[in-house]
Structures are given as C-alpha cells and as structure tokens.
N, C-alpha and C. Protein backbone atom coordinates (compact mmCIF):
# COMPACT_ATOMS: atom_id res chain seq x y z
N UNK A 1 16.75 -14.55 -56.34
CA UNK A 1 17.50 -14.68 -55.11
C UNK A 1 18.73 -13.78 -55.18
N UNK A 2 19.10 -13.22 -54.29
CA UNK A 2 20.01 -12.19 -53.80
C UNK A 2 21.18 -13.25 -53.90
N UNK A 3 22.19 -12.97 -54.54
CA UNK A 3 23.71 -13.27 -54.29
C UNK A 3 24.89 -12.48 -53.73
N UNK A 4 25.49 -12.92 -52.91
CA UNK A 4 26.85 -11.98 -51.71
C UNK A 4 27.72 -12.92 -52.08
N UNK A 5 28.92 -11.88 -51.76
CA UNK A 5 30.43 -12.52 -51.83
C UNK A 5 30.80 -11.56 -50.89
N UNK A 6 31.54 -12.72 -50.08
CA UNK A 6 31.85 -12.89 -48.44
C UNK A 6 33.73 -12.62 -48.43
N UNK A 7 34.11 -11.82 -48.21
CA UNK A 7 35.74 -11.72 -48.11
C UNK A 7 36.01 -12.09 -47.22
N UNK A 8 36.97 -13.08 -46.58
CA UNK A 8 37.23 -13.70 -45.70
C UNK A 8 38.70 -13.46 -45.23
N UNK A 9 39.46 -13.20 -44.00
CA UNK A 9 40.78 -13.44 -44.21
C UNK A 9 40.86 -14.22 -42.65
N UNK A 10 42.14 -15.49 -43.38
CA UNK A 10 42.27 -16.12 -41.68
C UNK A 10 43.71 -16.29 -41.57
N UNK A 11 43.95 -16.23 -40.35
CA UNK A 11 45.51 -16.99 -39.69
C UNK A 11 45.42 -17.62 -38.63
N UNK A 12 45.37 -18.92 -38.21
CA UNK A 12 45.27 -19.94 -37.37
C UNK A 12 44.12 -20.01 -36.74
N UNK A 13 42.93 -20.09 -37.37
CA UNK A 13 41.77 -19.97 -36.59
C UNK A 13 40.78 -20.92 -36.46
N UNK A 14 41.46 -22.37 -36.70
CA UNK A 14 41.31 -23.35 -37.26
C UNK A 14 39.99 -23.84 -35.79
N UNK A 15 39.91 -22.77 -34.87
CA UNK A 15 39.06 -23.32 -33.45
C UNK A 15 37.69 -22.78 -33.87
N UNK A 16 37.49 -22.21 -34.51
CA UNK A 16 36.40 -21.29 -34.68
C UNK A 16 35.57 -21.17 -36.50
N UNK A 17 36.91 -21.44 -36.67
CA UNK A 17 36.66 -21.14 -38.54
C UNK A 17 34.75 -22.19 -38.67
N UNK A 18 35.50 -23.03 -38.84
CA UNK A 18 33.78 -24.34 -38.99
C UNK A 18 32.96 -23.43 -39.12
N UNK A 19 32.70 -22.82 -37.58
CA UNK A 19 31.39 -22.79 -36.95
C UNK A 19 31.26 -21.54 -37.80
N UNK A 20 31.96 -20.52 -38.04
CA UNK A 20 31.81 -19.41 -38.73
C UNK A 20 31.03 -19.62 -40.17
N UNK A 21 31.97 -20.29 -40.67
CA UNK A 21 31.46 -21.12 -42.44
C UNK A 21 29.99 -21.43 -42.24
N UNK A 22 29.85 -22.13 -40.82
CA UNK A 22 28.62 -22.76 -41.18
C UNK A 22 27.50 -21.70 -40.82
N UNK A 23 27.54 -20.62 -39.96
CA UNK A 23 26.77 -19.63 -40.02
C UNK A 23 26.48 -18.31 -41.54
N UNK A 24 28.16 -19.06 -42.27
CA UNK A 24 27.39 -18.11 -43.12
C UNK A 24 26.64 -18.68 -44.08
N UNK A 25 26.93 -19.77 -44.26
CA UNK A 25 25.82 -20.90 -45.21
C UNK A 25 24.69 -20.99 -44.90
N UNK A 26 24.47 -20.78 -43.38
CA UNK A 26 22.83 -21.07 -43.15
C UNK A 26 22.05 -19.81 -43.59
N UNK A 27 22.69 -18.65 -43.91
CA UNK A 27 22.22 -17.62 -44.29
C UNK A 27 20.92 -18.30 -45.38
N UNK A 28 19.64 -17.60 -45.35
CA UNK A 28 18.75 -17.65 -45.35
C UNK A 28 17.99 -16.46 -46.84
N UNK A 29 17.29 -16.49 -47.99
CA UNK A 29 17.06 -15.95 -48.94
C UNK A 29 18.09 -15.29 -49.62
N UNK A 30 19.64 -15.68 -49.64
CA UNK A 30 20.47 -15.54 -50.14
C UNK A 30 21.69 -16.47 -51.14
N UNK A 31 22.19 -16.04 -51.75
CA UNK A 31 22.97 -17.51 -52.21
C UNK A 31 24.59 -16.78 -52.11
N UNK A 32 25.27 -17.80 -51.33
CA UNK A 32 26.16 -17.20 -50.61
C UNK A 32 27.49 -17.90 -51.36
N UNK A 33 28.80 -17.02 -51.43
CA UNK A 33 29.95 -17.11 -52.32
C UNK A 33 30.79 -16.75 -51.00
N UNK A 34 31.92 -17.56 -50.93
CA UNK A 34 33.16 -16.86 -50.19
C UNK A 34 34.54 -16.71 -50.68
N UNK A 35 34.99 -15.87 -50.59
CA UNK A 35 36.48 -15.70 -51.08
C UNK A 35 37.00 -15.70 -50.08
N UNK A 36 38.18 -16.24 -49.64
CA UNK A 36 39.23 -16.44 -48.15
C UNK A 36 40.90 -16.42 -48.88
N UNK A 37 41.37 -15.30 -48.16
CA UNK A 37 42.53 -15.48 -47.96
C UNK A 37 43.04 -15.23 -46.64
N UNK A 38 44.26 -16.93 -46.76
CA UNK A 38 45.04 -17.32 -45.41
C UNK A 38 46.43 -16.52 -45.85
N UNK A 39 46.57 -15.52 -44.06
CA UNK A 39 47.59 -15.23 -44.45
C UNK A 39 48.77 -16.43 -43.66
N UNK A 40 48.90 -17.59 -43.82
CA UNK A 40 50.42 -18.04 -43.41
C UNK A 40 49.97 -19.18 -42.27
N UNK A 41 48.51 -19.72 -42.44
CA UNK A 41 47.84 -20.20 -41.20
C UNK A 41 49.26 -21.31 -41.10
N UNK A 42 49.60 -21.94 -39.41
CA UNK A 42 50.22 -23.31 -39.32
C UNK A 42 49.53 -24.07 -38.38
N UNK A 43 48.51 -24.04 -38.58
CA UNK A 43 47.35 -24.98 -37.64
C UNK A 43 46.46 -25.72 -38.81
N UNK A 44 45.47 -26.13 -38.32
CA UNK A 44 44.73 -26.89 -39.40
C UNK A 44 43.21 -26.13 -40.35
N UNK A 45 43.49 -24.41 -40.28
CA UNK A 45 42.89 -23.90 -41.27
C UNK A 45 42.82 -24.48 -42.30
N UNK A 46 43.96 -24.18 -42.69
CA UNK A 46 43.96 -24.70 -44.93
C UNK A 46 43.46 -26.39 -44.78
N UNK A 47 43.57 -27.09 -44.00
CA UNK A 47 42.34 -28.35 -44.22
C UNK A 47 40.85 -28.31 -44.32
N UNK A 48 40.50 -27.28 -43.19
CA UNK A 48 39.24 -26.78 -43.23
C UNK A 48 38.32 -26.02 -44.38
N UNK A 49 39.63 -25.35 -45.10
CA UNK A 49 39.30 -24.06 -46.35
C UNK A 49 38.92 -25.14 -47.47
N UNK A 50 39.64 -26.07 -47.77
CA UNK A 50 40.07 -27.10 -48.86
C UNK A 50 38.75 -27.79 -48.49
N UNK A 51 38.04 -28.23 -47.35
CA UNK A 51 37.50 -29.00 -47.15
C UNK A 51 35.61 -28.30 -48.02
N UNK A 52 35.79 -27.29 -47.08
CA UNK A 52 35.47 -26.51 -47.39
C UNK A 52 34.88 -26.20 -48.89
N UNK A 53 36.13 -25.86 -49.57
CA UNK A 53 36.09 -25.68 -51.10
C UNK A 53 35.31 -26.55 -51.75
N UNK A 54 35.13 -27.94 -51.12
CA UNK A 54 34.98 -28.57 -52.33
C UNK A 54 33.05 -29.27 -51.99
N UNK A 55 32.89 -28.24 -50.79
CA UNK A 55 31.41 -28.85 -50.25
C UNK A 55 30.65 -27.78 -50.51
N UNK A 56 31.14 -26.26 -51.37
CA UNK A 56 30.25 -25.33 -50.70
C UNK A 56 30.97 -24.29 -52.21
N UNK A 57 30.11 -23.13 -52.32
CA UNK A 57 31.08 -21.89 -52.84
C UNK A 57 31.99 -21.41 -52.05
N UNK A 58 33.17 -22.12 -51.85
CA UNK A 58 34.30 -21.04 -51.25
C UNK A 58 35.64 -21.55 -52.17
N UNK A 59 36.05 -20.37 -52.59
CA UNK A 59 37.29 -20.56 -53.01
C UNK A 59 38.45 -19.71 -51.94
N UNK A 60 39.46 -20.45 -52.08
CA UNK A 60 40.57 -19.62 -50.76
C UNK A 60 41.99 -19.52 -51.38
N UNK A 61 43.16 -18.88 -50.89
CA UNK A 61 44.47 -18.95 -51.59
C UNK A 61 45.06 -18.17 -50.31
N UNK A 62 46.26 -18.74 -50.87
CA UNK A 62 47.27 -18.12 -49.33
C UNK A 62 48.47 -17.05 -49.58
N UNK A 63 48.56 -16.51 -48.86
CA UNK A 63 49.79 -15.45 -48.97
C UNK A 63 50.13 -15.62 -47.45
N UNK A 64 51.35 -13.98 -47.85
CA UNK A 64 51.88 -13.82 -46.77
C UNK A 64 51.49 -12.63 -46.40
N UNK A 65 51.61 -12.26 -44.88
CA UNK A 65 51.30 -11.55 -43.83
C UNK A 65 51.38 -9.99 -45.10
C-alpha cells in the first residue's frame, strides 16, 4: 500500500476543516499521514486538529503568521 503525507496549513477554518479531514481519510488504496500547521487559528480549529490527532494519523503544531 502506497503511503502520503498531506501538509496542511490552517487559520480559522474551523467551518470546513471536518469535512476536508474526512475527505482525505476516505482516500482509497492509500494510507494517509497529515502534518498541519495552525497559523494563530481563534475559532475552534485547534479542537478539531487535537481531536483529530488522536482518531487518525495527524499530527499538528501552531505558530505564528
């Protein structure tokens, strides 16, 4: 099986993020890794990332802009 690593970067996208994650998981004959960095989200991204983290391969970390 084919393995990808997915670079991710978000800032407040906490409306959309989910549905994104979950399209890339459904990816299909692949085994899928994400790396995400938030630059500075103040919405409810980093709940989603964390949530995230701990259901799936994604690891995330935050900076600034």
């Amino acid at each position: 099986m084919k393995r990808i690593l997915i670079l991710l970067a978000t800032y407040n996208g906490d409306q959309y993020l989910q549905e994104q994650l979950n399209s890339l998981y459904n990816q299909t004959d692949v085994e899928v890794n994400i790396l995400v960095r938030d630059d500075g989200s103040t919405d409810s991204t980093l709940k989603i990332l964390e949530k995230n983290s701990k259901d799936h391969k994604l690891n995330w970390y935050q900076g600034e802009h």
